[in-house]
Protein backbone atom coordinates (compact mmCIF):
# COMPACT_ATOMS: atom_id res chain seq x y z
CA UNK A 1 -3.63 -64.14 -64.83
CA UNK A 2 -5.55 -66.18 -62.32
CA UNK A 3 -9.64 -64.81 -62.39
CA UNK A 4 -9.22 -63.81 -58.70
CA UNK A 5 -6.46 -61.46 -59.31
CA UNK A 6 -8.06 -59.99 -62.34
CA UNK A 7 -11.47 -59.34 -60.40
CA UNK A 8 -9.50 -57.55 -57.69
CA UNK A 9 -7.76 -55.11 -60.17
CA UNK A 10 -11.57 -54.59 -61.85
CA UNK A 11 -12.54 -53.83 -58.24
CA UNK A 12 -9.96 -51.23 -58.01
CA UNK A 13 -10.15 -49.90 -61.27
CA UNK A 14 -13.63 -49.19 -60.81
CA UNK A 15 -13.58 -47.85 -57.16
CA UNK A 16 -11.05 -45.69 -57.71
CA UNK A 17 -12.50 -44.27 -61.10
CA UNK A 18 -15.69 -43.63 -59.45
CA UNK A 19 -14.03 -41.92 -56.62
CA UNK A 20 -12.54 -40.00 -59.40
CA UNK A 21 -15.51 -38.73 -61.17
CA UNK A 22 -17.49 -38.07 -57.83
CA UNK A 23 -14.25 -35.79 -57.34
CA UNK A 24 -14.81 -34.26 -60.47
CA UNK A 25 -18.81 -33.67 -59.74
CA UNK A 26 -17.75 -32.09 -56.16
CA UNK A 27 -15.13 -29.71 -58.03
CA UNK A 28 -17.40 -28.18 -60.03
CA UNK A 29 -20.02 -28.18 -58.09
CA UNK A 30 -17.19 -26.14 -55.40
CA UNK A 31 -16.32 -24.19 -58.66
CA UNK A 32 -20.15 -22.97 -59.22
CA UNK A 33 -20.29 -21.97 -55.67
CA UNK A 34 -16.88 -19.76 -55.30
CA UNK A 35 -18.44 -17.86 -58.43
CA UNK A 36 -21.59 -17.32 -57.08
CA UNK A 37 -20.10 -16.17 -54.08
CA UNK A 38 -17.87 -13.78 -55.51
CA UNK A 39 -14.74 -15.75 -54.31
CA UNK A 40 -14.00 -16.03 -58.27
CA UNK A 41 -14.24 -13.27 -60.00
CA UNK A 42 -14.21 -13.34 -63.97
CA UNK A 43 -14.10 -9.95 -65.86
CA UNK A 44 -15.44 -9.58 -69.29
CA UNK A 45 -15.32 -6.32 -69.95
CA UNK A 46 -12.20 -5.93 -71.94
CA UNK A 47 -10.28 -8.94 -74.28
CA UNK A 48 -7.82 -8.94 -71.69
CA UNK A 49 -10.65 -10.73 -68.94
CA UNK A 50 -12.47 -12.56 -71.88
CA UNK A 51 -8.80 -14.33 -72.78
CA UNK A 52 -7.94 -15.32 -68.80
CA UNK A 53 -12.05 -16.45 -67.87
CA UNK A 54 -11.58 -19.44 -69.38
CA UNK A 55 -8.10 -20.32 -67.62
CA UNK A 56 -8.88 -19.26 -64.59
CA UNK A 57 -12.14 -21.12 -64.13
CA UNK A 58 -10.45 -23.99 -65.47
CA UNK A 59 -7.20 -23.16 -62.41
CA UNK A 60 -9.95 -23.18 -59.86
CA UNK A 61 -11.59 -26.23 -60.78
CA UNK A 62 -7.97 -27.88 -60.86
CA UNK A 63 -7.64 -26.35 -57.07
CA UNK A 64 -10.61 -27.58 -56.30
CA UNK A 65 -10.47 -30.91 -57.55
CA UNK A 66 -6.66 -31.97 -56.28
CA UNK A 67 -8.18 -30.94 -53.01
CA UNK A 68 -9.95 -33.99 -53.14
CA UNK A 69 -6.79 -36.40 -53.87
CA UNK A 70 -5.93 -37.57 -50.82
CA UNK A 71 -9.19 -39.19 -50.07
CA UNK A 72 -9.26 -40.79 -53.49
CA UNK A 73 -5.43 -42.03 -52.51
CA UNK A 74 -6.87 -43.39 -48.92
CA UNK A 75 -9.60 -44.77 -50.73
CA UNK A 76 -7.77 -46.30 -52.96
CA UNK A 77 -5.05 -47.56 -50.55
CA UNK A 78 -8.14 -48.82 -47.83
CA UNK A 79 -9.71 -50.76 -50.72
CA UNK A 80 -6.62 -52.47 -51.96
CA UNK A 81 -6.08 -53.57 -48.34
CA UNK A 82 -9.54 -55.05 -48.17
CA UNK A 83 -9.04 -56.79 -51.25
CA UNK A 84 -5.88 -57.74 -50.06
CA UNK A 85 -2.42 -57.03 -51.36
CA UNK A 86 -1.10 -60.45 -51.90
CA UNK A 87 -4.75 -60.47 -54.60
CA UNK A 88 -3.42 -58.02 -56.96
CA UNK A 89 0.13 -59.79 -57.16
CA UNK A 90 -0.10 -62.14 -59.85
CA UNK A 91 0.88 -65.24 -58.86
């Protein structure tokens, strides 16, 4: 693999994976906010609401966070264009 072609996939990689956890920061950050404003609401006061807290929080942040994959997708997509296509083929 030629070292040009290998830098533009290590470009990639790591624009996309930062784009990733900035997603991930966001989506809980969003997650925080729709349970302080009540848009969330967690019960604990039976087992029933103790069992589902944990998988709805973790449904919300899911929501929340595939929100954000089209912009990592156009990010990703812009970027590879930048770099140029023809970069990332090995040739």
């Amino acid at each position: 693999m030629p070292i040009a072609t290998y830098n533009a996939w290590l470009a990639l990689y790591i624009g996309v994976g930062l784009m990733v956890a900035l997603c991930a920061v966001l989506a809980a950050v969003k997650t925080i906010y729709d349970l302080r404003l009540g848009l969330l609401v967690l019960e604990f006061s039976d087992w029933r609401g103790r069992v589902f807290a944990v998988p709805k929080l973790w449904w919300r942040w899911q929501i929340n966070y595939l929100s954000g994959t089209p912009v990592i997708m156009l990010t990703a997509i812009l970027l590879a264009h930048h770099l140029g296509f023809a970069t990332l083929v090995d040739v």
